[in-house]
Protein backbone atom coordinates (compact mmCIF):
# COMPACT_ATOMS: atom_id res chain seq x y z
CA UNK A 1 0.00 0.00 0.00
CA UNK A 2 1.51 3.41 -1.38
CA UNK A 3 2.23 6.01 1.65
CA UNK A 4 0.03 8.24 0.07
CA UNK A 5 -3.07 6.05 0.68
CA UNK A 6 -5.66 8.02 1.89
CA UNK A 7 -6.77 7.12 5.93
CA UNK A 8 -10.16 6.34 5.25
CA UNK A 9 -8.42 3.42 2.46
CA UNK A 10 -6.20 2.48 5.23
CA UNK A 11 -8.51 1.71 7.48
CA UNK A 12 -11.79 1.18 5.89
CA UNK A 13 -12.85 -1.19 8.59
CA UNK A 14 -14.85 1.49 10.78
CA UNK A 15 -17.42 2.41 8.40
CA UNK A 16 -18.93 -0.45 9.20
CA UNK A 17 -18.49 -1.40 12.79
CA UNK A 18 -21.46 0.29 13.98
CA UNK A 19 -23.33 -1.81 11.70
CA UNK A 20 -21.54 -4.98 13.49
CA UNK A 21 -22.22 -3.70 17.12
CA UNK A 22 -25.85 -2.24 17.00
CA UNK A 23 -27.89 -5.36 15.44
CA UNK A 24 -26.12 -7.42 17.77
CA UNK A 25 -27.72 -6.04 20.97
CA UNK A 26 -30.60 -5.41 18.80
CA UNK A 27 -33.90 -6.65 21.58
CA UNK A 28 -31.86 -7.66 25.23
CA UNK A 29 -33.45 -6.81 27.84
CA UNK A 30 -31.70 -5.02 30.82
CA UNK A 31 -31.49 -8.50 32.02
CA UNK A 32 -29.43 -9.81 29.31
CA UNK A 33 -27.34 -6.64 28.76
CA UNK A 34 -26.50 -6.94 32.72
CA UNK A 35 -25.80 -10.61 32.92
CA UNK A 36 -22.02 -11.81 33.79
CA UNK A 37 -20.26 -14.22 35.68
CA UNK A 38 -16.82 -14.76 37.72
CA UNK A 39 -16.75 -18.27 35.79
CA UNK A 40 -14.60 -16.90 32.93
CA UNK A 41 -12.29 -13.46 32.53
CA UNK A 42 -14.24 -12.67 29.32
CA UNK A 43 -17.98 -12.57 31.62
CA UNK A 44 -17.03 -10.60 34.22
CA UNK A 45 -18.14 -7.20 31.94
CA UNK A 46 -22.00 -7.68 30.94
CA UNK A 47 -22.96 -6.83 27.44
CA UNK A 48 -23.69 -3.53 28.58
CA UNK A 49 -20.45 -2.38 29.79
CA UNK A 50 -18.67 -4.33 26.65
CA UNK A 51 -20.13 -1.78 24.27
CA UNK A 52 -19.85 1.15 27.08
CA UNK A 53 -16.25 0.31 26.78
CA UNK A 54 -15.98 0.42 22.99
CA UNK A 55 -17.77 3.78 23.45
CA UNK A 56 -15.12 4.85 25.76
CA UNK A 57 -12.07 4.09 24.38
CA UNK A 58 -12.10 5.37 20.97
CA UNK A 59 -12.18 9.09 22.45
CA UNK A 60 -10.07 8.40 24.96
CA UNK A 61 -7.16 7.47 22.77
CA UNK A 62 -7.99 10.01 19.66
CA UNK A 63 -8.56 12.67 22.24
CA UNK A 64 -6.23 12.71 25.30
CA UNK A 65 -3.57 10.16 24.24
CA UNK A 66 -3.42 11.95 20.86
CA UNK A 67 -5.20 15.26 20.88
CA UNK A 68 -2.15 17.27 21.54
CA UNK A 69 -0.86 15.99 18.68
CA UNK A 70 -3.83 15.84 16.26
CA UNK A 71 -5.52 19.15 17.36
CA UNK A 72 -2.53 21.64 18.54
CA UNK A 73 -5.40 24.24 18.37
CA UNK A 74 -7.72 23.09 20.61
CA UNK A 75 -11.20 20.95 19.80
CA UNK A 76 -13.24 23.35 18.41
CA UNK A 77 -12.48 22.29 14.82
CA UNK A 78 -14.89 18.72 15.75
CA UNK A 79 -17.95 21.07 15.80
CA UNK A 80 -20.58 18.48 17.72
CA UNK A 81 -18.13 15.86 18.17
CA UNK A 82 -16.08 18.14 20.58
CA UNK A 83 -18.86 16.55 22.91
CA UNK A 84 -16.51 13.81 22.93
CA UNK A 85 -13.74 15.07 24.23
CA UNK A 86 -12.89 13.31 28.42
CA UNK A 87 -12.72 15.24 31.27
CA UNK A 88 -9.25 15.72 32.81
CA UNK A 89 -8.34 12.66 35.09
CA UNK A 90 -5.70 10.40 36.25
CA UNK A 91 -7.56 7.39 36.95
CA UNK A 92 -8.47 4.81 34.12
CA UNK A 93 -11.84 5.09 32.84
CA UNK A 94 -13.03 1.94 31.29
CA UNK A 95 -16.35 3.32 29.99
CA UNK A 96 -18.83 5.70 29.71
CA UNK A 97 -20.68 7.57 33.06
CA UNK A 98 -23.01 5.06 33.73
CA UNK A 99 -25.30 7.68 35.40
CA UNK A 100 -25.51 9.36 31.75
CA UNK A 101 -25.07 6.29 29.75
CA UNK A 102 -26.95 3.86 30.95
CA UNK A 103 -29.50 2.45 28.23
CA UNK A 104 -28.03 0.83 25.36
CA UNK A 105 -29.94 3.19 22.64
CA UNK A 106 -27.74 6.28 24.77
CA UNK A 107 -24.38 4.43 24.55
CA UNK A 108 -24.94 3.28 20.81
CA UNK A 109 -25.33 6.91 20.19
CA UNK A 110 -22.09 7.52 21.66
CA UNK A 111 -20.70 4.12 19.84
CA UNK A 112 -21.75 6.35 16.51
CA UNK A 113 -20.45 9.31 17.43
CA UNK A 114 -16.64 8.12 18.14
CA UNK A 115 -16.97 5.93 15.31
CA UNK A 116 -17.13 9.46 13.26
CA UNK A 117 -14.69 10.81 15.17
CA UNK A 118 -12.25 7.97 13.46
CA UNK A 119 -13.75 9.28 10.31
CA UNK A 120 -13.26 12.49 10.87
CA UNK A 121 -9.31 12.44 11.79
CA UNK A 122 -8.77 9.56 8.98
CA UNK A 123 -10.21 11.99 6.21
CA UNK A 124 -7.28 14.04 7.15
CA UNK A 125 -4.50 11.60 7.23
CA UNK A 126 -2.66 9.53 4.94
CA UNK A 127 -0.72 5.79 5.50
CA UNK A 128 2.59 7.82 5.70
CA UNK A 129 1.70 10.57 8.03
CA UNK A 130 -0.12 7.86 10.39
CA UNK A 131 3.38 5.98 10.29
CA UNK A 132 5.26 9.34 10.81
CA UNK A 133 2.88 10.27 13.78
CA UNK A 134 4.39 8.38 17.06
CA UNK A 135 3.68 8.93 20.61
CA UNK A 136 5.75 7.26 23.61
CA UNK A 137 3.88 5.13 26.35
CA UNK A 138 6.30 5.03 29.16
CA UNK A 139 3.59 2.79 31.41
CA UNK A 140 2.48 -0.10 28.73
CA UNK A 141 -0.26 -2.56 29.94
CA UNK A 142 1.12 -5.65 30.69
CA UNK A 143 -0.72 -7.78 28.52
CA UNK A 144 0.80 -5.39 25.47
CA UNK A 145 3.52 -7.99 24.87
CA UNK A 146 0.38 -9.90 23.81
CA UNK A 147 -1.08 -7.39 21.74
CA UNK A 148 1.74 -6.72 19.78
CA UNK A 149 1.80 -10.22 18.17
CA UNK A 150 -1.05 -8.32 16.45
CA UNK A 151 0.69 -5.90 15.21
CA UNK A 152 2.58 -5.96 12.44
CA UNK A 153 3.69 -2.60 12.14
CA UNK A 154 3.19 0.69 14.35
CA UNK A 155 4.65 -0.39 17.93
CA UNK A 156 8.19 -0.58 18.93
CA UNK A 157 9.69 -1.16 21.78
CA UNK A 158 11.91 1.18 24.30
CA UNK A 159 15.58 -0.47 23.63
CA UNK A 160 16.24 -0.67 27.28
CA UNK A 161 13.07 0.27 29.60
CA UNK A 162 10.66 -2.37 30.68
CA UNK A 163 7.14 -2.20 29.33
CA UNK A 164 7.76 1.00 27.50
CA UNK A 165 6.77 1.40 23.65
CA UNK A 166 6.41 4.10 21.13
CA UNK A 167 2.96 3.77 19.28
CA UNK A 168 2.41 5.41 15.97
CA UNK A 169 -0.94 6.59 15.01
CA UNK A 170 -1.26 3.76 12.18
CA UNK A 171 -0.90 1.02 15.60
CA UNK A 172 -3.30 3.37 17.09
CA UNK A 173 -6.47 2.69 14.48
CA UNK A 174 -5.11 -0.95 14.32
CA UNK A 175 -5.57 -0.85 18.07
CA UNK A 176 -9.19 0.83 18.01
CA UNK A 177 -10.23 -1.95 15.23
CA UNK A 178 -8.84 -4.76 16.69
CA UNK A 179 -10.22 -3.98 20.38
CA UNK A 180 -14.22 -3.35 18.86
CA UNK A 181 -14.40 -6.61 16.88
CA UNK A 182 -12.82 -8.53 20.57
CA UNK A 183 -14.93 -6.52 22.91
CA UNK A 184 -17.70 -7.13 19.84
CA UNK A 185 -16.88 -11.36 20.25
CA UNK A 186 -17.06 -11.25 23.76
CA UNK A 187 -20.60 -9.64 23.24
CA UNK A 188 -21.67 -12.79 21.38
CA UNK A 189 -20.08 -15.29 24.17
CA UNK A 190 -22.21 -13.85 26.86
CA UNK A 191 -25.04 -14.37 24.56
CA UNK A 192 -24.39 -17.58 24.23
CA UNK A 193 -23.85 -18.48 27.69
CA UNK A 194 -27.17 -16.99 28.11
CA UNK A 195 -28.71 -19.09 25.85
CA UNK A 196 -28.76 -16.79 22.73
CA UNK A 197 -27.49 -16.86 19.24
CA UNK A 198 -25.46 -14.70 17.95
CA UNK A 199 -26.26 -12.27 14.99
CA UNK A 200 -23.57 -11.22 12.87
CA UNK A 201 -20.22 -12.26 11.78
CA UNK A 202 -17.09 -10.94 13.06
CA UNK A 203 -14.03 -11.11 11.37
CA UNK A 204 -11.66 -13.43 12.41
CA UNK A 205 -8.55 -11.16 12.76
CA UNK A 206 -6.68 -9.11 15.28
CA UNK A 207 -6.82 -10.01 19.32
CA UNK A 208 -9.20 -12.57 19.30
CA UNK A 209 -7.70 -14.59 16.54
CA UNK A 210 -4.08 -14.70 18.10
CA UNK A 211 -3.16 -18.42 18.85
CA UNK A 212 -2.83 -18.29 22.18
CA UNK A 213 -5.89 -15.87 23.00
CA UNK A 214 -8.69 -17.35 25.49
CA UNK A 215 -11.86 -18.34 23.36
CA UNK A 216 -13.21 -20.55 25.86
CA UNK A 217 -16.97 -20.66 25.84
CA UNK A 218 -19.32 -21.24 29.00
């Protein structure tokens, strides 16, 4: 792929998630969105905060891990979607204010909107200035080492600090696509263990697809 691929070529993947997420929580009742289980890792998030979290996320990384970089004049070019933008904190927010997001038509709306936001910054990119873009992460998650057999471009590794890596915005969409479609699978496995079918197909790539990733089922 030429460096002068547009973003939105790049990564044409998020056009469509929405269309994966919504019509799979399509009818649940509270019940069902709010059902988990200590039994397996993958359970012990309900359905509701697994899409709360892909809400979440998306803005949280476009916005405060990047939005120095992305928008050096402030957030007032995202007209509406400046809604977006996360409060100033220190602590890690997994997803959205339940107290504001609580039914799943609220935090699909949300799901929509930072899907646009991906949109919105791709339109303005290319595959070379997402390569060229690179921010350092001086406190990597543990289970990065992990993630990174994922990846195979966009993440490097500090030469001689532990758990330190350097993260270009190209590994950042990769990233955001890869964590929607494994938050998205874990959707369907608490339907399952429910008793429900799952709706649509997910692509079997990314996270969830690594060989040594936990697909267990109840």
């Amino acid at each position: 792929m030429p460096e002068t691929t547009p973003g939105l070529e790049v990564f044409p993947q998020f056009s469509g998630l929405y269309d994966l997420v919504a019509p799979e929580v399509a009818g649940l009742t509270d019940e069902q969105l709010d059902w988990d289980s200590e039994r397996w890792e993958w359970a012990k998030w309900n359905i509701r905060r697994q899409v709360s979290h892909m809400a979440s996320f998306i803005p949280n990384w476009l916005l405060r891990q990047w939005g120095e970089e992305l928008f050096p004049n402030g957030f007032s070019e995202l007209g509406p979607l400046a809604d977006l933008v996360p409060p100033p904190t220190t602590e890690i927010v997994r997803w959205l204010d339940e107290g504001r997001y609580r039914d799943m038509p609220t935090i699909l709306e949300r799901l929509k909107m930072a899907l646009e936001l991906c949109e919105f910054i791709l339109a303005r990119e290319t595959l070379g200035s997402m390569r060229a873009k690179e921010i350092p992460r001086p406190n990597t998650p543990p289970h990065w080492p992990q993630f990174v057999k994922a990846h195979p471009t966009g993440v490097r590794w500090h030469p001689t600090e532990h758990l330190f890596t350097y993260l270009t915005l190209e590994g950042t969409y990769r990233h955001l696509y890869f964590e929607v479609i494994t938050h998205l699978y874990n959707v369907q496995r608490l339907k399952r263990a429910q008793g429900l079918t799952a709706t649509v197909e997910i692509p079997f790539e990314g996270y969830w697809a690594l060989p040594d990733w936990d697909r267990s089922e109840a």
